[in-house]
N, C-alpha and C. Protein backbone atom coordinates (compact mmCIF):
# COMPACT_ATOMS: atom_id res chain seq x y z
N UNK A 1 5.75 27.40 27.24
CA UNK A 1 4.55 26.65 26.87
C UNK A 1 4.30 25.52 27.85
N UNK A 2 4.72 25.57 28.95
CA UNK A 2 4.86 24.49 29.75
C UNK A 2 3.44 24.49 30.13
N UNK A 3 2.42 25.15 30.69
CA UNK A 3 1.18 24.97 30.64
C UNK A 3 -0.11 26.21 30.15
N UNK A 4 0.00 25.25 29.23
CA UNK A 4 -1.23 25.58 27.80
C UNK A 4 -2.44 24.55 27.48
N UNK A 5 -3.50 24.95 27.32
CA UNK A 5 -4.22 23.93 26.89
C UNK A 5 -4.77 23.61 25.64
N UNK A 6 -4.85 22.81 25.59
CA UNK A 6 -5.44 21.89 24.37
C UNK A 6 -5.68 22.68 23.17
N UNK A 7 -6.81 24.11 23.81
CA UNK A 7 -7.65 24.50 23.24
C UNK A 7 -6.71 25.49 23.07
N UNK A 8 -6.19 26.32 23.52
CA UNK A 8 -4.69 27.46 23.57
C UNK A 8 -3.55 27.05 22.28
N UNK A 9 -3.23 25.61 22.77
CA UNK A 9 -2.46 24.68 21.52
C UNK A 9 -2.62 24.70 20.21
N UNK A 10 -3.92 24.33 20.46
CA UNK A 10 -4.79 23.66 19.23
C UNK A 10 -4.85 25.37 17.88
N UNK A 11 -5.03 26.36 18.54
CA UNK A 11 -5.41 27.66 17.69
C UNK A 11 -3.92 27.86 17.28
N UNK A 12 -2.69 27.74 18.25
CA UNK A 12 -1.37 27.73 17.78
C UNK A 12 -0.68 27.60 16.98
N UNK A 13 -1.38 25.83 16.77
CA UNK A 13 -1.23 25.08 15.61
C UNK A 13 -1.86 25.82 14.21
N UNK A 14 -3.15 25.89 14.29
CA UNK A 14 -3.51 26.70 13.27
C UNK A 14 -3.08 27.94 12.59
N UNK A 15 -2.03 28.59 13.44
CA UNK A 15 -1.32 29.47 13.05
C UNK A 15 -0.03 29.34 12.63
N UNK A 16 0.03 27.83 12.32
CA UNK A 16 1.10 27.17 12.10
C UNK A 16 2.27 27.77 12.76
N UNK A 17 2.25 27.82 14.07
CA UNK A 17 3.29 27.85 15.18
C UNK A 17 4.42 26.64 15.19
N UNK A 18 5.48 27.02 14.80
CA UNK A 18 6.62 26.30 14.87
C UNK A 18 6.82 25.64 16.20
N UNK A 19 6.93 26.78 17.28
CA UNK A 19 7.44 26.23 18.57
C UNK A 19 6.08 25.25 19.62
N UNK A 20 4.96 25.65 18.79
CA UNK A 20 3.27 24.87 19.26
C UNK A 20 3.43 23.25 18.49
N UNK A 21 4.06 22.70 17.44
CA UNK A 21 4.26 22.05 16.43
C UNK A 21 5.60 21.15 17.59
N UNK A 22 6.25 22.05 17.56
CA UNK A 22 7.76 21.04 18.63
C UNK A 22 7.41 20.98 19.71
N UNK A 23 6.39 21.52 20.74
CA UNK A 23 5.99 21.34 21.99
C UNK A 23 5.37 20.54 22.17
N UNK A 24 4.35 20.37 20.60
CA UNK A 24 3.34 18.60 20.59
C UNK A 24 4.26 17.95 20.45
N UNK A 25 4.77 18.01 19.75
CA UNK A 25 6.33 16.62 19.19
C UNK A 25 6.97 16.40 20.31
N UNK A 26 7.52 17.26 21.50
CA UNK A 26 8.28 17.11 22.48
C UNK A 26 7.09 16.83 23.29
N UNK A 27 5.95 16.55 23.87
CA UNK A 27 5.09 16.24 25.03
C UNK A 27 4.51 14.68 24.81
N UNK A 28 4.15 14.77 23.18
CA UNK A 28 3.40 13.70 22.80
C UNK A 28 3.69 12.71 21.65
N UNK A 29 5.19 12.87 21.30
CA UNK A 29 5.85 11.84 20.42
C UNK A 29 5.95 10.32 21.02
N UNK A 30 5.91 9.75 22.56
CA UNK A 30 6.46 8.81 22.97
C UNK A 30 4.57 8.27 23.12
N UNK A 31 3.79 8.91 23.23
CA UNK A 31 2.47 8.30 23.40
C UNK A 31 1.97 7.88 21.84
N UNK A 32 2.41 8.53 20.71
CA UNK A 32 2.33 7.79 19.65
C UNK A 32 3.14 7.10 19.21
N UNK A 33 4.13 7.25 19.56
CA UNK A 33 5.00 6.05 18.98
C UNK A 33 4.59 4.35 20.39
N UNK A 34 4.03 4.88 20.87
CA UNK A 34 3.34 3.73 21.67
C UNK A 34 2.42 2.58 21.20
N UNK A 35 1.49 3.93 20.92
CA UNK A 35 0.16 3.37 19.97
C UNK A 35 0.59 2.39 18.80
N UNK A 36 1.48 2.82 18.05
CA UNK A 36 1.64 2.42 16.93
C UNK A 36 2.52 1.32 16.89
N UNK A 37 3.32 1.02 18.08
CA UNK A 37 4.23 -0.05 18.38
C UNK A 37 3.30 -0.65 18.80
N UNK A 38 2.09 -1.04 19.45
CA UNK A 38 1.06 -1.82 19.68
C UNK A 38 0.68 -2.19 18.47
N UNK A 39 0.47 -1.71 17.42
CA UNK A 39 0.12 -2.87 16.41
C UNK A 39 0.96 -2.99 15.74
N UNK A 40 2.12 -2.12 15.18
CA UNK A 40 3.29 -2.68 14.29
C UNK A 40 4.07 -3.82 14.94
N UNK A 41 5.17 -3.83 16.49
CA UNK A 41 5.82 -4.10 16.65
C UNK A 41 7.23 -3.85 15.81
N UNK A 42 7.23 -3.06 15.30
CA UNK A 42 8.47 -3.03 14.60
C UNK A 42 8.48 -1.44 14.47
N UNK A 43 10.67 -1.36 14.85
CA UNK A 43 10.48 0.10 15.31
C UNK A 43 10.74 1.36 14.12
N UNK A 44 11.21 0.38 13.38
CA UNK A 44 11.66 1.23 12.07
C UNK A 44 10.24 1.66 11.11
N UNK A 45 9.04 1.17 10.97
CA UNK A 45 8.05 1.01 10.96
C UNK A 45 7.34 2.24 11.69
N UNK A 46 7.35 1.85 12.83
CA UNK A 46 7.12 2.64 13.90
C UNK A 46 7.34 4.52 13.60
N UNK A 47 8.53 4.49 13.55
CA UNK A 47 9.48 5.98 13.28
C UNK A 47 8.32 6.56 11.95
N UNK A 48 8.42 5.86 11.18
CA UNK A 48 7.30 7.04 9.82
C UNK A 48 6.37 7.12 10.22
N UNK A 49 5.08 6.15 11.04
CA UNK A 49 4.18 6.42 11.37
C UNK A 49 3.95 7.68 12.15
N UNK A 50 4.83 7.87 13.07
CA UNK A 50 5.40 8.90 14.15
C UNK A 50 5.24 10.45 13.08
N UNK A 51 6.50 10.60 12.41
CA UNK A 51 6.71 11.37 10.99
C UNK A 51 5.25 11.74 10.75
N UNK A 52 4.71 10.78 10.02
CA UNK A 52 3.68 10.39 9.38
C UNK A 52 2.32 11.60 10.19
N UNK A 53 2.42 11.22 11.27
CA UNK A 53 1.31 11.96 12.74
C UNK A 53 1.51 12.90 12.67
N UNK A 54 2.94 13.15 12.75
CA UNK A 54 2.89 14.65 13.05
C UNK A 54 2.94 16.06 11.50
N UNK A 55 3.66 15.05 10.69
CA UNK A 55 3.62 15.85 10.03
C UNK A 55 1.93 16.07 9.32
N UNK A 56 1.07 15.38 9.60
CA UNK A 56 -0.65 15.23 9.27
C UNK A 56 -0.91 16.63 10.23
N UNK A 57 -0.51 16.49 11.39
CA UNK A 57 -0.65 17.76 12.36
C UNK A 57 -0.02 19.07 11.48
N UNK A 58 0.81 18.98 11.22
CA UNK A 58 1.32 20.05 10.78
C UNK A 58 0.28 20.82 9.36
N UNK A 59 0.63 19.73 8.67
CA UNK A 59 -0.56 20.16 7.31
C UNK A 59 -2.05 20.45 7.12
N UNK A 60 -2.49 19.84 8.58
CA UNK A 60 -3.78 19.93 8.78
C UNK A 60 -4.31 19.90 10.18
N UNK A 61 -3.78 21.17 11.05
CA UNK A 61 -4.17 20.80 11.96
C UNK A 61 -6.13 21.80 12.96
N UNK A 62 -6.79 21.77 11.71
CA UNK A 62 -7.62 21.77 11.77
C UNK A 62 -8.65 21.23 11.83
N UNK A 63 -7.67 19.59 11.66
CA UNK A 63 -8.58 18.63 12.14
C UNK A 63 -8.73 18.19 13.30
N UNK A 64 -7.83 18.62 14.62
CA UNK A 64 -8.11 18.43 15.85
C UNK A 64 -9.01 19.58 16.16
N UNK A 65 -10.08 19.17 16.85
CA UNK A 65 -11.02 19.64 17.71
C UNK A 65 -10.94 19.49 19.30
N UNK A 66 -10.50 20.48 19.65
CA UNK A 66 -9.93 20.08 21.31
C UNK A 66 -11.35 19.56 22.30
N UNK A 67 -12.39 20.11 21.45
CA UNK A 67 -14.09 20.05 21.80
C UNK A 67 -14.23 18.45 22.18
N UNK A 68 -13.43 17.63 21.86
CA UNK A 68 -13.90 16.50 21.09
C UNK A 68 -13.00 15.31 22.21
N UNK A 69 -11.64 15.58 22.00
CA UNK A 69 -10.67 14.76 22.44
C UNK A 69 -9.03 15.44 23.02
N UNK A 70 -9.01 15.17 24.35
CA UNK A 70 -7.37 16.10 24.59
C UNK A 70 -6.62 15.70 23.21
N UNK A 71 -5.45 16.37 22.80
CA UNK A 71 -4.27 16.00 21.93
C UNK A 71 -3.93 14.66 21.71
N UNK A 72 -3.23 14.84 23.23
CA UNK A 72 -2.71 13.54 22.81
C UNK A 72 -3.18 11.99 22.78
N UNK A 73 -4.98 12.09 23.37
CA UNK A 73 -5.49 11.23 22.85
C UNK A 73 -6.04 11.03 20.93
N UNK A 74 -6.08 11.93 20.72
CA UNK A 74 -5.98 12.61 19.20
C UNK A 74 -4.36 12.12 18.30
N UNK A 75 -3.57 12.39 19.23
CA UNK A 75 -2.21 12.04 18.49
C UNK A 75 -2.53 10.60 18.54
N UNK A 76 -2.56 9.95 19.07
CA UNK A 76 -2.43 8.45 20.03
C UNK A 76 -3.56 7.52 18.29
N UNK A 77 -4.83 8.17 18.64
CA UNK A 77 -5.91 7.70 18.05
C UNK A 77 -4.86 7.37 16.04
N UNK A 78 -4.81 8.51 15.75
CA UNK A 78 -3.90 8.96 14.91
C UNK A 78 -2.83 7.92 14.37
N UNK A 79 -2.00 7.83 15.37
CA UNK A 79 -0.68 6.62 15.09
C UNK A 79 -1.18 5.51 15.36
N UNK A 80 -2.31 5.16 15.72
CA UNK A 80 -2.73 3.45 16.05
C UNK A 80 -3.79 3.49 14.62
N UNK A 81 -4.51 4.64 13.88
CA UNK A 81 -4.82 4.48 13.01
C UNK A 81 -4.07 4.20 11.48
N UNK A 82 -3.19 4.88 11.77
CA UNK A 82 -2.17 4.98 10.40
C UNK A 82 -1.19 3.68 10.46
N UNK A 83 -1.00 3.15 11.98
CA UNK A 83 -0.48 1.92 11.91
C UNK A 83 -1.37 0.99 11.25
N UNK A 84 -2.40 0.50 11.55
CA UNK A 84 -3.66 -0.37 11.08
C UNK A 84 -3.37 0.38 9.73
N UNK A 85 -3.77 1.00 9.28
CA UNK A 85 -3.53 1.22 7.71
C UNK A 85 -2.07 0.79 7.37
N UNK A 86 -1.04 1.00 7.83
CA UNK A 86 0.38 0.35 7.14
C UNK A 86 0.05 -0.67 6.92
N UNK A 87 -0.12 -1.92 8.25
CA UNK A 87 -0.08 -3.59 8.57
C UNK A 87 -1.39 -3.44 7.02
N UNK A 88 -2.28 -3.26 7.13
CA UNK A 88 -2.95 -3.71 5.79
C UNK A 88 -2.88 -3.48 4.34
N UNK A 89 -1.86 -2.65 4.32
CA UNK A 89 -1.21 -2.49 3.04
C UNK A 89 -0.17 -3.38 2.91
N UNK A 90 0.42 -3.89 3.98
CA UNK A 90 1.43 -4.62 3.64
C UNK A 90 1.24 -5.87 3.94
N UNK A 91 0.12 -6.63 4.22
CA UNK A 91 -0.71 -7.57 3.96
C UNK A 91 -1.10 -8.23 2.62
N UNK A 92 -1.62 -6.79 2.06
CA UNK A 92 -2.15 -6.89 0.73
C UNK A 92 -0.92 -7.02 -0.28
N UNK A 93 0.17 -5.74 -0.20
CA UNK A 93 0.79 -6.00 -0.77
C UNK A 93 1.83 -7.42 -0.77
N UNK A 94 1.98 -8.16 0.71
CA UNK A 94 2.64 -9.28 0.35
C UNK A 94 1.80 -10.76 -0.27
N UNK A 95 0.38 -10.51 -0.15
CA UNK A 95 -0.71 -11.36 -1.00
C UNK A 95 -0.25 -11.17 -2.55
N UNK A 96 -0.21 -9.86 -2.73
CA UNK A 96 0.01 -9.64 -4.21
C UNK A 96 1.23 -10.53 -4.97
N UNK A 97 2.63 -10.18 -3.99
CA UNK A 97 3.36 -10.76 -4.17
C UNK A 97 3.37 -12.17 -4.25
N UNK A 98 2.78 -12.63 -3.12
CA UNK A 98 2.76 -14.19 -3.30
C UNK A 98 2.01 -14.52 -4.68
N UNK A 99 0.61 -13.77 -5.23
CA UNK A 99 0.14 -14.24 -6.29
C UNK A 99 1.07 -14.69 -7.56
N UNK A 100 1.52 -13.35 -7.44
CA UNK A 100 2.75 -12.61 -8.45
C UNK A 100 3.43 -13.76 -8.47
N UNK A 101 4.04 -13.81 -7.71
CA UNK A 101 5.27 -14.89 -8.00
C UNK A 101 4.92 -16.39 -8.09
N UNK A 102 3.26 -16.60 -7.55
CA UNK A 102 3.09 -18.55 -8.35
C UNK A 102 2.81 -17.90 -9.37
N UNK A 103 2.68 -17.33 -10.23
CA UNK A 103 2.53 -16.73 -11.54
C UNK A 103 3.50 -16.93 -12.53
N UNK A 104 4.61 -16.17 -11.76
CA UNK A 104 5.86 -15.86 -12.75
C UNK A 104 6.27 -17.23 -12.59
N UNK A 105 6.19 -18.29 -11.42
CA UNK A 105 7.04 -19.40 -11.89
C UNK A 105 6.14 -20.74 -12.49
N UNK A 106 5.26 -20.42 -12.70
CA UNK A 106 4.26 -21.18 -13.88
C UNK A 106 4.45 -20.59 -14.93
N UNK A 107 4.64 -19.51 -15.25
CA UNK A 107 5.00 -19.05 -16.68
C UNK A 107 6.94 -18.95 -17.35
N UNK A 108 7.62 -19.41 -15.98
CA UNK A 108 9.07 -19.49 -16.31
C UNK A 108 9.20 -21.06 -16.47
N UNK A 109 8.53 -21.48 -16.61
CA UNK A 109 7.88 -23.21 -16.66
C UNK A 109 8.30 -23.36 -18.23
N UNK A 110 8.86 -24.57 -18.23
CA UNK A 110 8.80 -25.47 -19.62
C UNK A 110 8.00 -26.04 -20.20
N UNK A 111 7.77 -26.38 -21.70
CA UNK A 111 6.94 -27.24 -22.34
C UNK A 111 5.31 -26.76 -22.29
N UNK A 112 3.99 -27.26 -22.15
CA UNK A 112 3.17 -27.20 -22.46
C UNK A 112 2.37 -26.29 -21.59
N UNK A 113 2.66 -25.79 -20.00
CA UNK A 113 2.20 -25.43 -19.06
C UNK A 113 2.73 -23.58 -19.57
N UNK A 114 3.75 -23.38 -19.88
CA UNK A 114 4.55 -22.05 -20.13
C UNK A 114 3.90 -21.61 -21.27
N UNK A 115 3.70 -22.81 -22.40
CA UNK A 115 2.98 -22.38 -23.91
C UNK A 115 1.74 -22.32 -23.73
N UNK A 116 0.92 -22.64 -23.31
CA UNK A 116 -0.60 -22.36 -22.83
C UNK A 116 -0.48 -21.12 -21.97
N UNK A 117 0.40 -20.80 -20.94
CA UNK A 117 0.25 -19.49 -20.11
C UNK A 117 0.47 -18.52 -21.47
N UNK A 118 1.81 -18.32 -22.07
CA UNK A 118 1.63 -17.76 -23.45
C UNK A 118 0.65 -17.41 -24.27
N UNK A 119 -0.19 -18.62 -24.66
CA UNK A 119 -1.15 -18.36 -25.76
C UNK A 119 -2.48 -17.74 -24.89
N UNK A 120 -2.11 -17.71 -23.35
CA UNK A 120 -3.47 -16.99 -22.47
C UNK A 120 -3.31 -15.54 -23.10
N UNK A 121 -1.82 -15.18 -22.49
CA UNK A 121 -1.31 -13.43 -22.89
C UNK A 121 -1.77 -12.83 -23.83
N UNK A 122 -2.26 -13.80 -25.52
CA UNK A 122 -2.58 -13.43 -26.26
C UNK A 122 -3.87 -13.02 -26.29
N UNK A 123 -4.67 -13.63 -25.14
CA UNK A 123 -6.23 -12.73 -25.24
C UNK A 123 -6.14 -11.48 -24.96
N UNK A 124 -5.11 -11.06 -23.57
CA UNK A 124 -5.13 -9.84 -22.88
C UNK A 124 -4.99 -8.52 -23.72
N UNK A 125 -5.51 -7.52 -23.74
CA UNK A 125 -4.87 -6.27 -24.10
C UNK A 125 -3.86 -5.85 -24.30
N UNK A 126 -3.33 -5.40 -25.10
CA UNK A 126 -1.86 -5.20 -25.89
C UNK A 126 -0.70 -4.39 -24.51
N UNK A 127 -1.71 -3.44 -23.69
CA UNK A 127 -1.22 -2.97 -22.36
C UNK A 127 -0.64 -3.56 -21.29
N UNK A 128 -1.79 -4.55 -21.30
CA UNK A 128 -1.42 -5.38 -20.01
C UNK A 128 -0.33 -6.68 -20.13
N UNK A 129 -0.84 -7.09 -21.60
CA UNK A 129 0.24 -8.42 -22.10
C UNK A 129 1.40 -7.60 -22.30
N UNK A 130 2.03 -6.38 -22.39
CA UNK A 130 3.38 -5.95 -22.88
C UNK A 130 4.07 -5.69 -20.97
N UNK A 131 3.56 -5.13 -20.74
CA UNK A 131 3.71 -5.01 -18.71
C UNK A 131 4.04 -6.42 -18.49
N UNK A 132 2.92 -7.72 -18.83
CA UNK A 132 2.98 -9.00 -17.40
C UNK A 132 4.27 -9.77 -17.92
N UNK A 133 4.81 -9.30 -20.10
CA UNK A 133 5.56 -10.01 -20.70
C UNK A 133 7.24 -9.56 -19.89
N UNK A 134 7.08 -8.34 -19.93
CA UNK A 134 8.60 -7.88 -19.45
C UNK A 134 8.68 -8.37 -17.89
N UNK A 135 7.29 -8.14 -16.99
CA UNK A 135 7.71 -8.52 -15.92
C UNK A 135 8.02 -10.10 -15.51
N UNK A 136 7.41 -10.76 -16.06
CA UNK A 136 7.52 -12.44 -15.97
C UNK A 136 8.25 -12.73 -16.90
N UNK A 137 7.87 -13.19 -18.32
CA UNK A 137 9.11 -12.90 -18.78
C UNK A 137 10.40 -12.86 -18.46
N UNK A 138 10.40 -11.28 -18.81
CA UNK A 138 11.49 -10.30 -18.83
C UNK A 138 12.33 -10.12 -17.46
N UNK A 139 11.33 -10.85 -16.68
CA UNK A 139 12.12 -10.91 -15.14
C UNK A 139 12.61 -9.52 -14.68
N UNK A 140 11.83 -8.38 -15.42
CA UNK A 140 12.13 -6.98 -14.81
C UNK A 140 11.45 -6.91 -13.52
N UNK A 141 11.76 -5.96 -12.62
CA UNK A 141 11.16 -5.27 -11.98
C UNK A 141 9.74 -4.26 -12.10
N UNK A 142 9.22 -3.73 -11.22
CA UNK A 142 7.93 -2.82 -11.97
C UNK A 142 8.45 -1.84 -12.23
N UNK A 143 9.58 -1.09 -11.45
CA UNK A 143 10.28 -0.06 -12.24
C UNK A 143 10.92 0.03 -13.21
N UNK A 144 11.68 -1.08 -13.00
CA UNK A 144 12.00 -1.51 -14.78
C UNK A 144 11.59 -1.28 -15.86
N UNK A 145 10.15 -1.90 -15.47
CA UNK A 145 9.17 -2.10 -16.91
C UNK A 145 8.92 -0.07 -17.06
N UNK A 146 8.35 0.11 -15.99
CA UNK A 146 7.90 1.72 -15.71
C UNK A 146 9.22 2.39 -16.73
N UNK A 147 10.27 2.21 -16.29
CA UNK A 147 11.77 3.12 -17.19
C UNK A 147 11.42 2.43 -18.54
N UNK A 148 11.41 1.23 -18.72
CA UNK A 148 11.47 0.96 -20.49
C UNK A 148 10.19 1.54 -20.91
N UNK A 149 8.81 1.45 -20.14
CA UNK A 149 7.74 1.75 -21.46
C UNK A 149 7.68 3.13 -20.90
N UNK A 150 8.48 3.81 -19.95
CA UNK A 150 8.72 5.28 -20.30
C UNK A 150 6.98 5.76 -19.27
N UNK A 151 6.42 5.21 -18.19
CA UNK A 151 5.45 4.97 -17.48
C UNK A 151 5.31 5.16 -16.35
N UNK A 152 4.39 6.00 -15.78
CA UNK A 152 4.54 5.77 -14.29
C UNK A 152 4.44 4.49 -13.57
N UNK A 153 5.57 4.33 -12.29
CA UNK A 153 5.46 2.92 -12.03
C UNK A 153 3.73 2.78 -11.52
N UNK A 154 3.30 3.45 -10.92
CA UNK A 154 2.16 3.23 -10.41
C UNK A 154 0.97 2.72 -11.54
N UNK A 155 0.97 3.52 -13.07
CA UNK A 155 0.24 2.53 -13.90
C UNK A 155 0.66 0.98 -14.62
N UNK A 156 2.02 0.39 -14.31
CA UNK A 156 3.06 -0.76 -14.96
C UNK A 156 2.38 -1.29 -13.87
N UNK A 157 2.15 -0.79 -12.37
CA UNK A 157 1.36 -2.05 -11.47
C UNK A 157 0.22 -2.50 -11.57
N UNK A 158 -0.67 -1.19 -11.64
CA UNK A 158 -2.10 -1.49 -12.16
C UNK A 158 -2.53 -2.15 -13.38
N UNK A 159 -1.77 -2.05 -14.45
CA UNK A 159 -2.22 -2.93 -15.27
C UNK A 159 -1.66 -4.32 -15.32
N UNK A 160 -0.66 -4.46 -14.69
CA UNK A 160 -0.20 -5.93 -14.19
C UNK A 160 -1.59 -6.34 -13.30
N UNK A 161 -2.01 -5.63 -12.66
CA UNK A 161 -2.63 -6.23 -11.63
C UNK A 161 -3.77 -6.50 -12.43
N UNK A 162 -4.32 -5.57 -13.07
CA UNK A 162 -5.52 -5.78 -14.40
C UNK A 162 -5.51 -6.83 -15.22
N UNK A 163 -4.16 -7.14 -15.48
CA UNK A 163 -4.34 -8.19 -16.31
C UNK A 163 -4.06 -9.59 -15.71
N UNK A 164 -3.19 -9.69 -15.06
CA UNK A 164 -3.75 -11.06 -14.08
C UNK A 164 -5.19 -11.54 -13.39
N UNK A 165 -5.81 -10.35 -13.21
CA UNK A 165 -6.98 -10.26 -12.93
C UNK A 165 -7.65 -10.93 -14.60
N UNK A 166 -7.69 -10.53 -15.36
CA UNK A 166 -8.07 -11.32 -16.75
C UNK A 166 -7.43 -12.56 -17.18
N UNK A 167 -6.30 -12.80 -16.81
CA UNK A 167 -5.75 -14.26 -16.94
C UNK A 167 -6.29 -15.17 -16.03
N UNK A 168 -6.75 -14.77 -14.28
CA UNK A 168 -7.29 -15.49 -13.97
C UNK A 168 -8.84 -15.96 -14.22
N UNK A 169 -9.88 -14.51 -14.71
CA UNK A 169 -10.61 -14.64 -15.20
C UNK A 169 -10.66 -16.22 -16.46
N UNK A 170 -9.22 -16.13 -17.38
CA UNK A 170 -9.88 -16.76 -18.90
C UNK A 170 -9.99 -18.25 -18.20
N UNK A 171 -8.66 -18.31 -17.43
CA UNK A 171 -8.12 -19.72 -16.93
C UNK A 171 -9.61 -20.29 -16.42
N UNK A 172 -10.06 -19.51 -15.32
CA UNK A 172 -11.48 -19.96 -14.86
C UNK A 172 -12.79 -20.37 -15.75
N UNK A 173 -12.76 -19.49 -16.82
CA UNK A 173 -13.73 -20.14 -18.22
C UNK A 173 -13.35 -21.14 -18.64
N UNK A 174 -12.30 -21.58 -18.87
CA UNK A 174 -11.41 -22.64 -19.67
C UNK A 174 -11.67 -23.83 -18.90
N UNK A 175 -11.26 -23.61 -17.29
CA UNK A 175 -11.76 -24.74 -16.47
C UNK A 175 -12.98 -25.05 -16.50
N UNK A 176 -14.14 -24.35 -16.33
CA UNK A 176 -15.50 -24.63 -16.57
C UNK A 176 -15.54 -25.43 -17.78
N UNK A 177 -15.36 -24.94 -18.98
CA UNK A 177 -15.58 -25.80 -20.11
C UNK A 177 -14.88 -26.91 -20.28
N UNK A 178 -13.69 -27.47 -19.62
CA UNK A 178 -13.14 -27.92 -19.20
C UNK A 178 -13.93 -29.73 -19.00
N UNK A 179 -14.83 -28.84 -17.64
CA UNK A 179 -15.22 -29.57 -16.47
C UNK A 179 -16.52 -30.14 -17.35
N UNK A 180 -17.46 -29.08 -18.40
CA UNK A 180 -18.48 -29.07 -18.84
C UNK A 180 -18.31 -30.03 -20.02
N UNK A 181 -17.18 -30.21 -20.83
CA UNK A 181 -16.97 -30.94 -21.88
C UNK A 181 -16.58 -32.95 -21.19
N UNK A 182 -15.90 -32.68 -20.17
CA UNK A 182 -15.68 -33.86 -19.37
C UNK A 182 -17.24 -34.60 -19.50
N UNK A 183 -18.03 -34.08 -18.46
CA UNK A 183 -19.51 -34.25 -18.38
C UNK A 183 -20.45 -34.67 -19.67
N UNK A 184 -19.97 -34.14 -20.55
CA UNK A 184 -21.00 -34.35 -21.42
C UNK A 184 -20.50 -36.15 -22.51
């Protein structure tokens, strides 16, 4: 396979050719793991994105159009895209976290600040207040909570996230009237 083109490759692939599949991996693994070290910087990071490329090639490689772009500008495009998608998931997710946690330690709080976060829980939905209780609280984990209420972890997050989303909601009414009762 030493010289094949794009377009030769590319139908290979579609025939889900094993040795067309390791010949991209062996020609054009170091040009995506390039790409993607340009915006990760980090190599461990790096390595799934890589994974990540090729095995997208593998499952779908009907989405290269050789019409369009050589390979390995296609691979390249690929791992600098899926990098930019990691870095912003893990953006978001460490925002979350930071929320998360001035959260949990206003509500692991003593005296009047902990009993008002409390009597907030009580507006929320029986769903979301039993999730934010074990996790703050309960100082579980989201899998935690996911194994005790017997849940996928992926809905124990979403409704955590739902319902902080409504605690910050009430807190924000409360301040208004707050601000509105001051005034008057």
């Amino acid at each position: 396979m030493e010289t094949i083109s794009d377009t030769e490759l590319a139908a290979l692939l579609r025939e889900r050719s094993p040795e067309a599949h390791a010949f991209a991996f062996r020609e054009w693994e170091g040009a995506v793991r390039a790409a993607s070290y340009r915006v990760l910087r980090s190599h461990d990071s790096v390595d799934d994105v890589v994974q990540r490329v090729f095995e997208e090639l593998w499952r779908h490689p009907e989405r290269y159009d050789p019409s369009r772009a050589a390979l390995v500008q296609y691979l390249a495009l690929q791992g600098r895209s899926r990098s930019i998608d990691l870095l912003r998931s893990e953006i978001s997710r460490a925002r979350r976290e930071s929320a998360d946690g001035d959260l949990q330690i206003r509500m692991s709080g003593s005296g009047d600040d902990a009993g008002s976060l409390r009597s907030l829980l009580d507006r929320l939905p029986s769903s979301e207040r039993e999730v934010i209780q074990l996790a703050y609280f309960g100082q579980l984990t989201y899998n935690e909570v996911a194994l005790k209420l017997a849940l996928p972890e992926g809905t124990v997050k979403s409704r955590i996230r739902k319902g902080l989303m409504h605690l910050r909601s009430v807190v924000a009414r409360e301040g208004d009237r707050a601000i509105e009762q001051r005034n008057e």
